[in-house]
N, C-alpha and C. Protein backbone atom coordinates (compact mmCIF):
# COMPACT_ATOMS: atom_id res chain seq x y z
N UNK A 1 29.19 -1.82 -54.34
CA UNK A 1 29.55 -1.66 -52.98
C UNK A 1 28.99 -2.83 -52.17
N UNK A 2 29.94 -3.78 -51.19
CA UNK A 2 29.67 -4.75 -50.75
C UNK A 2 29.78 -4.35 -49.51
N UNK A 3 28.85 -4.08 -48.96
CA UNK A 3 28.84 -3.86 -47.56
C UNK A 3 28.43 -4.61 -46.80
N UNK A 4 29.49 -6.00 -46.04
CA UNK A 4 28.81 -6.83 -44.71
C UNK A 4 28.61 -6.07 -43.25
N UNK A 5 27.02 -6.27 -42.90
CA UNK A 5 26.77 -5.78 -41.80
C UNK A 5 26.93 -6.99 -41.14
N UNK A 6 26.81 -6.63 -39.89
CA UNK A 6 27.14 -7.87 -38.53
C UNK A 6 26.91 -7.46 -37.53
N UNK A 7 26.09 -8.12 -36.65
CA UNK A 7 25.07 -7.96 -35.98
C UNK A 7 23.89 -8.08 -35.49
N UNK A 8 22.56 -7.96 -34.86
CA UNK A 8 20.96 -8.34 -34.70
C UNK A 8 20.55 -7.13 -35.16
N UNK A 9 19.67 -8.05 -35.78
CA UNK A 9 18.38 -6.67 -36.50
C UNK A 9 17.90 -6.01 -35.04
N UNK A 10 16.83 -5.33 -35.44
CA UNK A 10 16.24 -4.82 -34.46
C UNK A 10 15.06 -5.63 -33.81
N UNK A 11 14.78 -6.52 -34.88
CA UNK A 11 13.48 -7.31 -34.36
C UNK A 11 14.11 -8.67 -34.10
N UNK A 12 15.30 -8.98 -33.76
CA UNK A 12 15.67 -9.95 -33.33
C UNK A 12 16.00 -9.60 -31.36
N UNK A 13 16.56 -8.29 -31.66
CA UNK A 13 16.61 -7.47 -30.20
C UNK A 13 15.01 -7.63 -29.45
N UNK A 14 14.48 -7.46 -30.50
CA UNK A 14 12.87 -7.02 -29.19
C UNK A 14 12.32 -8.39 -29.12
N UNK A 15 12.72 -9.84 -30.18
CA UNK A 15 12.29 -10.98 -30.02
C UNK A 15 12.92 -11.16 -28.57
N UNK A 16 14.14 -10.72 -28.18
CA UNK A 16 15.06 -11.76 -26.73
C UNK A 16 14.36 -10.75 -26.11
N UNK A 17 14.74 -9.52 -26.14
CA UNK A 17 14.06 -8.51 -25.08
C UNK A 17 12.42 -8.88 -24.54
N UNK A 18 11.25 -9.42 -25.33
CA UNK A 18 10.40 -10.33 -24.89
C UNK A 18 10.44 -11.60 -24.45
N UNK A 19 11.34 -12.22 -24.54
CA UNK A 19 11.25 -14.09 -24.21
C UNK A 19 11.99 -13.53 -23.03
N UNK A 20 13.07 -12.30 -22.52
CA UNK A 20 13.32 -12.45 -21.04
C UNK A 20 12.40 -11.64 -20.18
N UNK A 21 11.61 -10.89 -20.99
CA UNK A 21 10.28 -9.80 -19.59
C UNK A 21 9.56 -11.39 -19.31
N UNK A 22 9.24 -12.26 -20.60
CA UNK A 22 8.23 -13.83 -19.86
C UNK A 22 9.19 -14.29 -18.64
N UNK A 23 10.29 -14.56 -19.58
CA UNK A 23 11.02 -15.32 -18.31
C UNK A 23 10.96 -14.60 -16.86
N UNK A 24 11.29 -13.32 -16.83
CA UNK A 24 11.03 -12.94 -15.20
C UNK A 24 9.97 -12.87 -15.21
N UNK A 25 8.79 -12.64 -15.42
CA UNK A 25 7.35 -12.65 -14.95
C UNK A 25 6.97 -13.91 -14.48
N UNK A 26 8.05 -15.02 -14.89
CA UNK A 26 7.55 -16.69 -14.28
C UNK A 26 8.55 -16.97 -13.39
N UNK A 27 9.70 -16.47 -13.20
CA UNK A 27 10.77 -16.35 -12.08
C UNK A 27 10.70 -15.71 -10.49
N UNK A 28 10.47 -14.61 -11.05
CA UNK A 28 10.40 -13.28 -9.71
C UNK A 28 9.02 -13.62 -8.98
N UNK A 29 7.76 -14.03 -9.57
CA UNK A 29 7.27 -14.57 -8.19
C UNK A 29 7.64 -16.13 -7.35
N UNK A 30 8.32 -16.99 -8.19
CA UNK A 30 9.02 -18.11 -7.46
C UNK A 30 9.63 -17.47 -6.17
N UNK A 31 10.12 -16.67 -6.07
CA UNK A 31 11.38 -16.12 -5.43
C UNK A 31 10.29 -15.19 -3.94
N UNK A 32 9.06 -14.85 -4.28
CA UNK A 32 8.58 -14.02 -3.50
C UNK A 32 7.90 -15.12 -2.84
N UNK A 33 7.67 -16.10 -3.38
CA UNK A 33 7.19 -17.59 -2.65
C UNK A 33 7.62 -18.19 -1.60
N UNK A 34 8.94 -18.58 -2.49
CA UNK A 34 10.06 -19.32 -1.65
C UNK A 34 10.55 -18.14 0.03
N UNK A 35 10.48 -16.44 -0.67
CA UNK A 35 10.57 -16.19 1.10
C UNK A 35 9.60 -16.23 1.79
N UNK A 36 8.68 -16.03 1.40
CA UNK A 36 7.52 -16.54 2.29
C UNK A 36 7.29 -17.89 3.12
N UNK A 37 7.65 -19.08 2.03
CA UNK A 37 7.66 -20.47 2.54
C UNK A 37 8.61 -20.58 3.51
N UNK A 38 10.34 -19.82 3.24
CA UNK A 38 11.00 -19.50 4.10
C UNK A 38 10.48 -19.16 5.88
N UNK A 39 10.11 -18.38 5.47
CA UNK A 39 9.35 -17.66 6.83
C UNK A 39 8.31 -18.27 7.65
N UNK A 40 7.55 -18.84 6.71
CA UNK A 40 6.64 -19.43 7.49
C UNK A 40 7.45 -20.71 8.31
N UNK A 41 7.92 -21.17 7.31
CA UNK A 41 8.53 -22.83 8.16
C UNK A 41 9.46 -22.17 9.25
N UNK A 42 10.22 -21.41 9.06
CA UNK A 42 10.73 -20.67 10.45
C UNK A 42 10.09 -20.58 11.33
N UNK A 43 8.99 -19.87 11.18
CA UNK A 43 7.82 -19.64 11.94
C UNK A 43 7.09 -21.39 13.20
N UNK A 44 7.00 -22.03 12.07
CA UNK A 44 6.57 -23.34 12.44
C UNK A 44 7.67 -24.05 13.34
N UNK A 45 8.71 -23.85 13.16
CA UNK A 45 9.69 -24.47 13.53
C UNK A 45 9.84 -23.68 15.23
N UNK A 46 9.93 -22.13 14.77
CA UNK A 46 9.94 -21.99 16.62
C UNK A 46 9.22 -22.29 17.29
N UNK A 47 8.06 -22.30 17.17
CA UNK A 47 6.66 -22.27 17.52
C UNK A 47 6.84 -24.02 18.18
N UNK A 48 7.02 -24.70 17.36
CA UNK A 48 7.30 -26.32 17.95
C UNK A 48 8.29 -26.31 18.78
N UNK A 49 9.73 -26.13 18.73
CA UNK A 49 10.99 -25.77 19.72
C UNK A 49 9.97 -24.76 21.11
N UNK A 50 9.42 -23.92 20.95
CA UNK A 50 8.81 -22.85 22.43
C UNK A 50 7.72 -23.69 22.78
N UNK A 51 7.32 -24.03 22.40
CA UNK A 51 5.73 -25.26 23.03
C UNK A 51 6.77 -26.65 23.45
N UNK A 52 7.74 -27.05 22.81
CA UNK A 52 8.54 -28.24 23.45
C UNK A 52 9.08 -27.97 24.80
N UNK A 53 9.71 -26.69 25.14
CA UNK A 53 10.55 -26.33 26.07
C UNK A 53 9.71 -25.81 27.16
N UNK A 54 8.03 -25.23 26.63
CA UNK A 54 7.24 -25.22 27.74
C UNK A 54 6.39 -26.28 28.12
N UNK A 55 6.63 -27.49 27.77
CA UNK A 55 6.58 -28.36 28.08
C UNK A 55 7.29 -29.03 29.09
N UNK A 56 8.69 -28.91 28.79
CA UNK A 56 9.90 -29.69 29.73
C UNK A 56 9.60 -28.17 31.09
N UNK A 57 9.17 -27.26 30.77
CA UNK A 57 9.40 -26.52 31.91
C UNK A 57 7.77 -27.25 32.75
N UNK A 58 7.23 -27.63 32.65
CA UNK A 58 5.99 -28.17 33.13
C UNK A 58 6.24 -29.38 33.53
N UNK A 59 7.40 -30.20 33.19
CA UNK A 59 7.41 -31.69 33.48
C UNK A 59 8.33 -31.18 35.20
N UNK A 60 9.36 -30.05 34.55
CA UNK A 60 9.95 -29.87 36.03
C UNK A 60 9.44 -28.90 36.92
N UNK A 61 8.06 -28.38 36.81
CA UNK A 61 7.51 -27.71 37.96
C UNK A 61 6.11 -28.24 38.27
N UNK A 62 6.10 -29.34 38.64
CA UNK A 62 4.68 -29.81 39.15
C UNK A 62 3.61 -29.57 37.77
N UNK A 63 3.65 -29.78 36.64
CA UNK A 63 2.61 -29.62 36.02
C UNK A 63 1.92 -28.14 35.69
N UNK A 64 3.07 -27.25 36.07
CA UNK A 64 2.83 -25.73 36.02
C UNK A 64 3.53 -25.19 35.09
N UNK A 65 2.73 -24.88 33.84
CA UNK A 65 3.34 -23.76 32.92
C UNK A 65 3.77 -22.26 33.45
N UNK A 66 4.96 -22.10 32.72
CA UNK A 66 4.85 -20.63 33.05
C UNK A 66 4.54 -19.79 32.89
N UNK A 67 4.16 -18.70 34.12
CA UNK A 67 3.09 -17.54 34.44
C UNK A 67 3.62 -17.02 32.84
N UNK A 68 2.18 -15.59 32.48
CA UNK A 68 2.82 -14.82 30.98
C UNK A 68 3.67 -13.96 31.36
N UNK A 69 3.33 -13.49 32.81
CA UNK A 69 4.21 -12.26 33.30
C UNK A 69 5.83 -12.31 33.25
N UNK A 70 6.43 -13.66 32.92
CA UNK A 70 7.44 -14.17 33.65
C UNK A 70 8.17 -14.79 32.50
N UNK A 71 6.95 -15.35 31.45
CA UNK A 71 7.40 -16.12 30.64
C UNK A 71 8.65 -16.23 30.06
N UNK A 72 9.83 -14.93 29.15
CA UNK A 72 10.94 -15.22 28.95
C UNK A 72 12.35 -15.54 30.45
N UNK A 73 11.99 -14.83 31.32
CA UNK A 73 12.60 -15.09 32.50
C UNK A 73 12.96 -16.13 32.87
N UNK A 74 11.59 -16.83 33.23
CA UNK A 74 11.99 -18.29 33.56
C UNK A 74 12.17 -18.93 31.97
N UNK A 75 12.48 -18.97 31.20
CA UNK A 75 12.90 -19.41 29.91
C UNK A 75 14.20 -19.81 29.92
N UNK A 76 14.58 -18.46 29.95
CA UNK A 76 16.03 -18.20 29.74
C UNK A 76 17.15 -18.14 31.00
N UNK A 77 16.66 -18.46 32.56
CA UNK A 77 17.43 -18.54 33.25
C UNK A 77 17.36 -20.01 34.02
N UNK A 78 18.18 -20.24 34.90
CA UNK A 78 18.19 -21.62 35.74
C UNK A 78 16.39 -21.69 36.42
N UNK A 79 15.84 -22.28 37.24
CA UNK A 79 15.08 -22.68 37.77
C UNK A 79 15.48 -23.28 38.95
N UNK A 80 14.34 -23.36 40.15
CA UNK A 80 14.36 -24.31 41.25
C UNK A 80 13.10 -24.84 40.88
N UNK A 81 11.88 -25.76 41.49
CA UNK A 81 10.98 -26.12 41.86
C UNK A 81 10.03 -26.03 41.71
N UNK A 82 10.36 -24.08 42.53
CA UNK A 82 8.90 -23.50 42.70
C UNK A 82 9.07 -22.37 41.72
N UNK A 83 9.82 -22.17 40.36
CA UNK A 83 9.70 -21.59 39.74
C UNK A 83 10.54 -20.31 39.65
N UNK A 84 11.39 -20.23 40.81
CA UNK A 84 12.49 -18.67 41.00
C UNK A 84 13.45 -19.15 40.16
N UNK A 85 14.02 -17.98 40.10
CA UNK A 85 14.97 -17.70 39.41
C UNK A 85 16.47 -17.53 39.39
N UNK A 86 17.46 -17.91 39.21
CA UNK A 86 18.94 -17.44 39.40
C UNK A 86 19.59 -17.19 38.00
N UNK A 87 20.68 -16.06 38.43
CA UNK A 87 21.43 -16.18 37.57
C UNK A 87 22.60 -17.10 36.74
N UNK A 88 22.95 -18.08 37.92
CA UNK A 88 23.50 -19.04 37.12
C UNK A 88 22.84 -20.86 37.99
N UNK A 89 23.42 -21.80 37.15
CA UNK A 89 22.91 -23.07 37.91
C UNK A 89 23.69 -23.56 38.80
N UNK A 90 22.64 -24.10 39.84
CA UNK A 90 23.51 -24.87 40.73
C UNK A 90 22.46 -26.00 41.13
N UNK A 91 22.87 -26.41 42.47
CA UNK A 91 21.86 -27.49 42.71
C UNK A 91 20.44 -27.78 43.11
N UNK A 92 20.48 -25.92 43.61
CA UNK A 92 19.28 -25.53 44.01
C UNK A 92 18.25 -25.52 42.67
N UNK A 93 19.09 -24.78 41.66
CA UNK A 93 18.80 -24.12 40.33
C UNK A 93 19.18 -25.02 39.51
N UNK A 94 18.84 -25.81 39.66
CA UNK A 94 18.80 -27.28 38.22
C UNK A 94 18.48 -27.45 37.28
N UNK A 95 17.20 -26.72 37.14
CA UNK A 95 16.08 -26.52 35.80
C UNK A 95 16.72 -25.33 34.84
N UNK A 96 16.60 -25.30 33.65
CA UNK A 96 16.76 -24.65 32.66
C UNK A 96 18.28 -23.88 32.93
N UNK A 97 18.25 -23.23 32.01
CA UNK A 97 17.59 -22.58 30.69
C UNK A 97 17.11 -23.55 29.40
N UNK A 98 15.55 -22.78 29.46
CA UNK A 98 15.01 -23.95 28.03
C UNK A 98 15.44 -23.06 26.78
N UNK A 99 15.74 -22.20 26.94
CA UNK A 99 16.23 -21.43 25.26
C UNK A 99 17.49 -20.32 25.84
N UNK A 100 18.01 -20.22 24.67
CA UNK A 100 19.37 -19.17 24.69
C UNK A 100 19.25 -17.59 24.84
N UNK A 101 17.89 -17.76 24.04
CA UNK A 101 17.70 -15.99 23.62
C UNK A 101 16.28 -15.98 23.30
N UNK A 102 15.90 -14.65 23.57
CA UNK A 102 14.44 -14.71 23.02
C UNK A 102 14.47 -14.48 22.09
N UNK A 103 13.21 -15.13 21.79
CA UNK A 103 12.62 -15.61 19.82
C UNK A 103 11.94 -14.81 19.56
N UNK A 104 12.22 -13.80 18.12
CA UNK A 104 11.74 -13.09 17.57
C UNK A 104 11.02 -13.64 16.59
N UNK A 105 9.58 -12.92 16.35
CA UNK A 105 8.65 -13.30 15.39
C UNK A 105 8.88 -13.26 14.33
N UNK A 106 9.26 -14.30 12.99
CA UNK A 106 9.96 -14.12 11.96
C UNK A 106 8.72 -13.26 10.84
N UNK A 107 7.30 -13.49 11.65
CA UNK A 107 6.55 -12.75 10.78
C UNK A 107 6.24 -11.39 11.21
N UNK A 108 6.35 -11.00 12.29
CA UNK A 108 6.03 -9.44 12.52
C UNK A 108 7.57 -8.56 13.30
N UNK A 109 8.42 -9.68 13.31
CA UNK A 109 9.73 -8.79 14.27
C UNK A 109 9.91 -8.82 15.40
N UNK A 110 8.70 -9.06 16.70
CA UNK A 110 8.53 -8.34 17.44
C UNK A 110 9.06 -9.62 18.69
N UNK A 111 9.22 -9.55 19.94
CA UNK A 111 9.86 -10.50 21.01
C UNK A 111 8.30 -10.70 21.80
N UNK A 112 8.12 -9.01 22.36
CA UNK A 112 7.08 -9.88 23.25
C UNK A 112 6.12 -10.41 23.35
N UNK A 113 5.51 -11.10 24.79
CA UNK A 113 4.41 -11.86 24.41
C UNK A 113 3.02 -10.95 25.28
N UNK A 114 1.95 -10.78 25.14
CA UNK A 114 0.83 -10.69 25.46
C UNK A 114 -0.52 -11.93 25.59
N UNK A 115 -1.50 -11.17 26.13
CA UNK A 115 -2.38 -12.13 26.17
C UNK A 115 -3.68 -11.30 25.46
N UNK A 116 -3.43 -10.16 25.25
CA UNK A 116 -4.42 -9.33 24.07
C UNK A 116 -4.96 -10.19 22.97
N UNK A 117 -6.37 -10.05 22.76
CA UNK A 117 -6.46 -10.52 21.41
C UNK A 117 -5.65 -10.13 20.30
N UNK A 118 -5.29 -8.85 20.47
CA UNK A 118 -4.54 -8.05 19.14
C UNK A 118 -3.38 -6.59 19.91
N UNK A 119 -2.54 -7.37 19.87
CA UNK A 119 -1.82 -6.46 19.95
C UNK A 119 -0.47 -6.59 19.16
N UNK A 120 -0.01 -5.50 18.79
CA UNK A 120 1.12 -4.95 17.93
C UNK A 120 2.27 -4.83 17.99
N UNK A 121 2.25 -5.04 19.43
CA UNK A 121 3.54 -4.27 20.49
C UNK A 121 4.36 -5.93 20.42
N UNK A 122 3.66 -6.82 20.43
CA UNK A 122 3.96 -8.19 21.29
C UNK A 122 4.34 -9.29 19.66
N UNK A 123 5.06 -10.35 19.68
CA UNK A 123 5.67 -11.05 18.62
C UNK A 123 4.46 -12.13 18.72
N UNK A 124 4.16 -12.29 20.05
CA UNK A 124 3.60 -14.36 20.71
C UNK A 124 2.63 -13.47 21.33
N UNK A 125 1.57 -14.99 21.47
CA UNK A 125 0.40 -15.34 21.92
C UNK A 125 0.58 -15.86 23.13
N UNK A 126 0.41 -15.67 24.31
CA UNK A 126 0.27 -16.65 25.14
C UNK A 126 -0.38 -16.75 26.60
N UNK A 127 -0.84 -17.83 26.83
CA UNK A 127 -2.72 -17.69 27.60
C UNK A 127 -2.10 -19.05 28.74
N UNK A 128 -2.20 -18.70 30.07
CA UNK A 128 -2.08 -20.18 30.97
C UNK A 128 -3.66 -20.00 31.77
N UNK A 129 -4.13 -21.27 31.76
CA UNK A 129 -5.08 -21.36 32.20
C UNK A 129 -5.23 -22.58 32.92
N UNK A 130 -4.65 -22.62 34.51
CA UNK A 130 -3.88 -23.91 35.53
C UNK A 130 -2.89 -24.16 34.92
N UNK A 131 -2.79 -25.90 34.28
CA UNK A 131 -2.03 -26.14 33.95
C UNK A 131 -1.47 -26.60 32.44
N UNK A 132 -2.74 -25.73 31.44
CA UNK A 132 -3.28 -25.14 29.94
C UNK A 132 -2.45 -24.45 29.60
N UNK A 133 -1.87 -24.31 28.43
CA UNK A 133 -1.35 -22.97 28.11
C UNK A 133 -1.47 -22.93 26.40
N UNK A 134 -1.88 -22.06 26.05
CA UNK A 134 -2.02 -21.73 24.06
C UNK A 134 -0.30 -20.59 24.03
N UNK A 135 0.20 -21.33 23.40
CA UNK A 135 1.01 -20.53 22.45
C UNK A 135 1.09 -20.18 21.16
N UNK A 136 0.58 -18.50 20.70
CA UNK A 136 0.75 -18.74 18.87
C UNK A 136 1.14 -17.60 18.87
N UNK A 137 1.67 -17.41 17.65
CA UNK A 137 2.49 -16.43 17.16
C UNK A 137 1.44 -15.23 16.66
N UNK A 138 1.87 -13.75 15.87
CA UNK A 138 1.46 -12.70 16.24
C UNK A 138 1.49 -12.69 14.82
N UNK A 139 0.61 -12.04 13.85
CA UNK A 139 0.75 -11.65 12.58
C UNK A 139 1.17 -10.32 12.24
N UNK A 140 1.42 -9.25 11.25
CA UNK A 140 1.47 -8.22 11.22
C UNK A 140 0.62 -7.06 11.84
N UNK A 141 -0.76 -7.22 11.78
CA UNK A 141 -1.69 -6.84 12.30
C UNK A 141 -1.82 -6.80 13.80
N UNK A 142 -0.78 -8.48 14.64
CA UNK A 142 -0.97 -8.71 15.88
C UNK A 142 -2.17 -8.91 16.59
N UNK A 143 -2.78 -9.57 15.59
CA UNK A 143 -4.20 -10.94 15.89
C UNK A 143 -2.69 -11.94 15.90
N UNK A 144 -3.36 -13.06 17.09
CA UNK A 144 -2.94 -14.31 16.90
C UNK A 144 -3.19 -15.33 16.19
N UNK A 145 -1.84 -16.07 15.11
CA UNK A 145 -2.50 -16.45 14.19
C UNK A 145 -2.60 -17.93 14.76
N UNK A 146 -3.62 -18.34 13.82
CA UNK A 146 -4.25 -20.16 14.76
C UNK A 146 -3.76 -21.04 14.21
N UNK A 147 -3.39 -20.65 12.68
CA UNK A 147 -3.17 -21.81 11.50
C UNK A 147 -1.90 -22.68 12.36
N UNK A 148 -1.42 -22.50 12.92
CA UNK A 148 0.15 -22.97 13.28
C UNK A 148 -0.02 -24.14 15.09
């Protein structure tokens, strides 16, 4: 009786079935990396764009950052001078809008800003002190983080 089998042994099955558990064990954290690196450079990236634009809002109001109370407001709408507000531009209202929409914290979710050491509620950091201002972003915890 000539019987051709055809097919993998069994220990050829558990040889691949091990060389692919290595292979994802050296894959799947690449991948948990890369969103992280993702995120962070997001992170970095608004953070430079919202410190640029509160900048240009300081070049056009006398050297005055804007109040925290106020901060997306005057962001996102026209400007005069002394810092009011309109709904659309004209000649009075010349200045801004320095951004489209408010920026959500790519690391905790969150929009708003505080001046708490730690708060949860809030995405941003942000402190004016004259014509000083610290902007940083909010971690999960909502300590402000410094690295950035």
């Amino acid at each position: 009786m000539n019987r051709k089998t055809r097919g993998f042994t069994l220990v050829e099955i558990l040889i691949v079935v091990i060389i692919l558990g290595i292979l994802a064990a050296v894959v799947i954290p690449q991948f948990t990396n890369a969103s992280s690196d993702a995120r962070n450079s997001n992170l970095r990236s608004q953070l430079k764009t919202l410190r640029t634009q509160v900048e240009l809002y300081k070049v056009h109001h006398n050297n005055s950052p804007p109040p925290v109370t106020s901060l997306w407001t005057l962001m996102l709408n026209p400007t005069n001078t002394s810092g009011t507000t309109s709904a659309t531009a004209n000649a009075t209202f010349k200045f801004g809008p320095y951004i489209k929409q408010t920026p959500t914290n790519p690391i905790n979710g969150r929009t708003g800003v505080s001046t708490a050491a730690t708060d949860t509620n809030a995405g941003w950091y942000y402190t004016v002190n004259g014509s000083q201002y610290t902007f940083r972003a909010r971690n999960i915890t909502g300590a402000a983080i410094t690295t950035y």
